[in-house]
C-alpha atoms as a PDB file:
ATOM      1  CA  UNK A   1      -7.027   8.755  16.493  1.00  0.00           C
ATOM      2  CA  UNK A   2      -8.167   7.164  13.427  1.00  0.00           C
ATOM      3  CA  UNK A   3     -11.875   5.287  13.479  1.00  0.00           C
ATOM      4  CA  UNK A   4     -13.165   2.974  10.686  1.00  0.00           C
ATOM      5  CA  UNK A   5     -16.547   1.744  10.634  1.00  0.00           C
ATOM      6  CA  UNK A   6     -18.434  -0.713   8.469  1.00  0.00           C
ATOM      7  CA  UNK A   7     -22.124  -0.750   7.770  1.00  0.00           C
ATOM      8  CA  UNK A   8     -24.295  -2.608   5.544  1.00  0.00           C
ATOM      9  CA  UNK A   9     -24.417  -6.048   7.318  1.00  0.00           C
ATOM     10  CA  UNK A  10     -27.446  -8.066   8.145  1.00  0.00           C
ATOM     11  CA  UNK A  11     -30.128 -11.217   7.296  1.00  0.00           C
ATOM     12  CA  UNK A  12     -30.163 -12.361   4.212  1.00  0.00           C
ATOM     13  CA  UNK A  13     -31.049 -15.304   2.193  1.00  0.00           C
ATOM     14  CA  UNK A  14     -28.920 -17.466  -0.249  1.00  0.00           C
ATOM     15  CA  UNK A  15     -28.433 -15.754  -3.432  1.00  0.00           C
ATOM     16  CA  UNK A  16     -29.302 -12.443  -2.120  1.00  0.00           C
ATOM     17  CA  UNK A  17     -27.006  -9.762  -1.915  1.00  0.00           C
ATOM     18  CA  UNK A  18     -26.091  -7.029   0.190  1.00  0.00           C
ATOM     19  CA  UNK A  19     -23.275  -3.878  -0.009  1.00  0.00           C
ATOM     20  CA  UNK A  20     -20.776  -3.426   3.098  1.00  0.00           C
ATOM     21  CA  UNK A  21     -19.196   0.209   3.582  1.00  0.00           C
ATOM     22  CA  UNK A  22     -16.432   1.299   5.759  1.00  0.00           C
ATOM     23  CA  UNK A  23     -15.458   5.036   5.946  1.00  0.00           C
ATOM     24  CA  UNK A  24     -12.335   6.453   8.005  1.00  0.00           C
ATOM     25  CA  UNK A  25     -12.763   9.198  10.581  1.00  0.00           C
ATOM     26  CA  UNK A  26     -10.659  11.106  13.224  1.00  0.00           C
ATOM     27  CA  UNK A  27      -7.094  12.222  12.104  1.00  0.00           C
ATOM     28  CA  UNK A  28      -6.421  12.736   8.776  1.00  0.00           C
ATOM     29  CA  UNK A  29      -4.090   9.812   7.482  1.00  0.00           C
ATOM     30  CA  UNK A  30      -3.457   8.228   3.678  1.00  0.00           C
ATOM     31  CA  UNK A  31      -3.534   4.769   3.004  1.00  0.00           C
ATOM     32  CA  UNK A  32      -2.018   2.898   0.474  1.00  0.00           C
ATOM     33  CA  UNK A  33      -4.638   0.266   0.519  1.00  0.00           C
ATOM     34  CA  UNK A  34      -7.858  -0.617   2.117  1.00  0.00           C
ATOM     35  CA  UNK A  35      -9.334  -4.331   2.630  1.00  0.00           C
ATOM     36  CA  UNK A  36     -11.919  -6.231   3.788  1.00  0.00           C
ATOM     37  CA  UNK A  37     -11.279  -9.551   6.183  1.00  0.00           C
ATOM     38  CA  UNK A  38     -14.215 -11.969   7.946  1.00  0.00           C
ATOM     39  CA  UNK A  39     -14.570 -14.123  11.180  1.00  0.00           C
ATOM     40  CA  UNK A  40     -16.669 -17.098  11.036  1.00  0.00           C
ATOM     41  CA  UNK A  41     -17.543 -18.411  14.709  1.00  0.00           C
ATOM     42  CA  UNK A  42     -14.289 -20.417  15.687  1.00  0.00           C
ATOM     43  CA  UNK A  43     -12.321 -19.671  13.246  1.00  0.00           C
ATOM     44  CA  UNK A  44      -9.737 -17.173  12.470  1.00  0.00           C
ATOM     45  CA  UNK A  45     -10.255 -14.246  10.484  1.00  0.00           C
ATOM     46  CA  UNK A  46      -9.402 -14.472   6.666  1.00  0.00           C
ATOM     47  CA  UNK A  47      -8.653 -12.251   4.104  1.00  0.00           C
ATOM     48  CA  UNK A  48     -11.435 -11.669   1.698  1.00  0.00           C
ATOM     49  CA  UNK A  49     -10.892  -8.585  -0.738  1.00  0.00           C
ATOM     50  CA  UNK A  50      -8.656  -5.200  -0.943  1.00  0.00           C
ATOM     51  CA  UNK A  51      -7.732  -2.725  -3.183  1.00  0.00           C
ATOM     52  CA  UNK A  52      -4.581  -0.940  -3.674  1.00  0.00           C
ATOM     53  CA  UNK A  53      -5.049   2.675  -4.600  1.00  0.00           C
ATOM     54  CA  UNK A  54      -1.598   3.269  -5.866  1.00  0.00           C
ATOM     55  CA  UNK A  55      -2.464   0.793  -8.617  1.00  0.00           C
ATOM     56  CA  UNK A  56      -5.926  -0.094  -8.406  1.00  0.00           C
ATOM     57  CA  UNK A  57      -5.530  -3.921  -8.549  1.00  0.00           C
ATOM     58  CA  UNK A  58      -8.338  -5.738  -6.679  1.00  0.00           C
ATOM     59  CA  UNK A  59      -7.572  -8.221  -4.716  1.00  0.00           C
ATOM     60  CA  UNK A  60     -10.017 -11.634  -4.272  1.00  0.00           C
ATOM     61  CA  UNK A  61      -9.731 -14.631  -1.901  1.00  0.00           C
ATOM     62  CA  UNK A  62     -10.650 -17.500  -4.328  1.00  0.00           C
ATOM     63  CA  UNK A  63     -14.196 -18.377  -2.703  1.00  0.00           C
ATOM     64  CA  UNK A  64     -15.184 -14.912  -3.252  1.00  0.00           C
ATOM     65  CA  UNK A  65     -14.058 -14.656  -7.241  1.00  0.00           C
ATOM     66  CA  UNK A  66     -17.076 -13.457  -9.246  1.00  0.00           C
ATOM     67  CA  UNK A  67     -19.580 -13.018  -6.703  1.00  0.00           C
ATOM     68  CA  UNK A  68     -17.941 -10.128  -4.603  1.00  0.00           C
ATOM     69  CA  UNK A  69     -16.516  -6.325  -5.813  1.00  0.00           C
ATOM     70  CA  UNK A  70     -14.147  -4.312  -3.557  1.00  0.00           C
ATOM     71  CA  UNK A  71     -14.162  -0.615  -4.441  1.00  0.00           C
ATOM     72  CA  UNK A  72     -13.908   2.669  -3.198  1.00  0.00           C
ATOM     73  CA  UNK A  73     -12.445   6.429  -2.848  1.00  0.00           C
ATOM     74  CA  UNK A  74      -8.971   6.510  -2.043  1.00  0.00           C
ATOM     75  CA  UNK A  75      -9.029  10.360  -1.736  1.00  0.00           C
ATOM     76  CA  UNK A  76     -12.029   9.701   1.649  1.00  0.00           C
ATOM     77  CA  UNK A  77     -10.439   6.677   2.920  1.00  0.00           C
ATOM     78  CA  UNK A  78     -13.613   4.786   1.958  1.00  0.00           C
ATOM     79  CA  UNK A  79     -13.914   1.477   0.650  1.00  0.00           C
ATOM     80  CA  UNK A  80     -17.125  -0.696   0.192  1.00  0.00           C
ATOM     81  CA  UNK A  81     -17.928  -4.337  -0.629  1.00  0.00           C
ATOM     82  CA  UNK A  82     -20.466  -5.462  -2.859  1.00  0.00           C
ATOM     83  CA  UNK A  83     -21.547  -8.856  -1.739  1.00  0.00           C
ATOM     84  CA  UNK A  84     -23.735 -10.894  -4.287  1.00  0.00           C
ATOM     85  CA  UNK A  85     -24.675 -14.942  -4.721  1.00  0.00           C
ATOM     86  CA  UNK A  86     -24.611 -14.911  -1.280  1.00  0.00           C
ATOM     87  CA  UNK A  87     -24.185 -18.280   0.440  1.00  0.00           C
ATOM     88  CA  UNK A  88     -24.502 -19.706   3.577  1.00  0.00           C
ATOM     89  CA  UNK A  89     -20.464 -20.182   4.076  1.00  0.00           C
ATOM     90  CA  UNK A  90     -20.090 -16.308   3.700  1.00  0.00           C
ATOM     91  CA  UNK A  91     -21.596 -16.082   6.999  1.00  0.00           C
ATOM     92  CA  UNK A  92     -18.818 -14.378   9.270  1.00  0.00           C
ATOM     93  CA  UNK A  93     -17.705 -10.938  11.109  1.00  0.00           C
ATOM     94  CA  UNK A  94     -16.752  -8.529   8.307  1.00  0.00           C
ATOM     95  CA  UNK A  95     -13.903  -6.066   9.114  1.00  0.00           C
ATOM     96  CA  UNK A  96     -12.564  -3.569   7.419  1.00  0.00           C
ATOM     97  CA  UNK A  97      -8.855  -2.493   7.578  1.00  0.00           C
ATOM     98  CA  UNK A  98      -6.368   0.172   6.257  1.00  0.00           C
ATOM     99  CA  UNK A  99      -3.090   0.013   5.701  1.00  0.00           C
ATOM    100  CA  UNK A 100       0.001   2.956   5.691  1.00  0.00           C
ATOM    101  CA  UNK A 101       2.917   1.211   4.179  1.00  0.00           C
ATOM    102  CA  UNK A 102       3.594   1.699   0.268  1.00  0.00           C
ATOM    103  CA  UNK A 103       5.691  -1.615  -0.052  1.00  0.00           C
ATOM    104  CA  UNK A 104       2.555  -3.920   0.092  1.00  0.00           C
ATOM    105  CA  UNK A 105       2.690  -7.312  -2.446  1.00  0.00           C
ATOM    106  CA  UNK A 106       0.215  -9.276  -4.228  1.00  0.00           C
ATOM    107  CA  UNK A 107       1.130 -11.446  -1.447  1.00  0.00           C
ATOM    108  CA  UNK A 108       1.235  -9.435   1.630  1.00  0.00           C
ATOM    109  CA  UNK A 109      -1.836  -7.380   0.364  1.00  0.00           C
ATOM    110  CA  UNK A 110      -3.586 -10.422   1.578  1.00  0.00           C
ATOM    111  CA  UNK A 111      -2.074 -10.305   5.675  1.00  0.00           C
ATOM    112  CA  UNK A 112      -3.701  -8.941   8.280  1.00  0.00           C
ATOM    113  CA  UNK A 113      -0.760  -8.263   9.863  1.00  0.00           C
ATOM    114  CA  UNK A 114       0.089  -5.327   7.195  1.00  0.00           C
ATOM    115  CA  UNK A 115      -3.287  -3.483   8.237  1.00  0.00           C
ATOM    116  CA  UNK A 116      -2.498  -0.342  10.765  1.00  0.00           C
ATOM    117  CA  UNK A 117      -6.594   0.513  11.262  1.00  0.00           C
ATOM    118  CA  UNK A 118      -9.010  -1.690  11.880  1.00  0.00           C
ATOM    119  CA  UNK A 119     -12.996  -1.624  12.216  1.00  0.00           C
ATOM    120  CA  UNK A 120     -15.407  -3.014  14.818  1.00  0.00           C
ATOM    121  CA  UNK A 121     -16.898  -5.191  12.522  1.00  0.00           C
ATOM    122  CA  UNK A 122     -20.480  -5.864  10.999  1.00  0.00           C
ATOM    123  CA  UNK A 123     -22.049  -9.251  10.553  1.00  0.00           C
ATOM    124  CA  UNK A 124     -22.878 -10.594   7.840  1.00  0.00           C
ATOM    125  CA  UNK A 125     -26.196 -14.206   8.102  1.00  0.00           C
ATOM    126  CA  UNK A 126     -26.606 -15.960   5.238  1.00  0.00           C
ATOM    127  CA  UNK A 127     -29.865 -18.298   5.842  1.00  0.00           C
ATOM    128  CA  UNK A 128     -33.233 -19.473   4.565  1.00  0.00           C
END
């Protein structure tokens, strides 16, 4: 059985920062990417960043562009986001996910629905 948790959420202000990790545990497996999706209360959860190792192309939602960095270590099955500028519209579930196949697209990079493993999430509050 293969277990991914994230850790780094929390409080923070607008324009602060903080630095999600996710690291994969339980049976060995090798992914061909690793990304990071959110939840915001009643809504559905979005894509937000990912990284293909085979490549290593990052991968951005457009709100995120400039303000967030996905990154990580393909060989541990770890992959973190650094989370800066924060505002109060980044406020959401994070979730980390990993995905098997090796025919991923800059397109399909992006759906959930190409993710195998999946974190329990860690929430992220942006507020004064």
């Amino acid at each position: 059985q293969v277990q991914l948790v994230e850790s780094g959420g929390g409080l923070v202000q607008p324009g602060g920062s903080l630095r999600l990790s996710c690291a994969a545990s339980g049976r060995t497996f090798s992914s061909s990417a690793m990304g990071w999706f959110r939840q915001a209360p009643g809504k559905e959860r979005d894509f937000v960043a990912a990284i293909s190792w085979s490549s290593g192309n990052t991968y951005y939602t457009d709100s995120v562009k400039g303000r967030f960095t996905v990154s990580g270590d393909n060989a541990k099955n770890t992959v973190y986001l650094q989370m800066n500028s924060l505002k109060p519209e980044d406020t959401a579930v994070y979730y980390c996910a990993a995905a098997i196949s090796r025919g991923l697209t800059i397109r399909t990079i992006r759906s959930g629905y190409e993710y195998d493993y999946w974190g329990q999430g860690t929430q992220v509050t942006v507020s004064s």
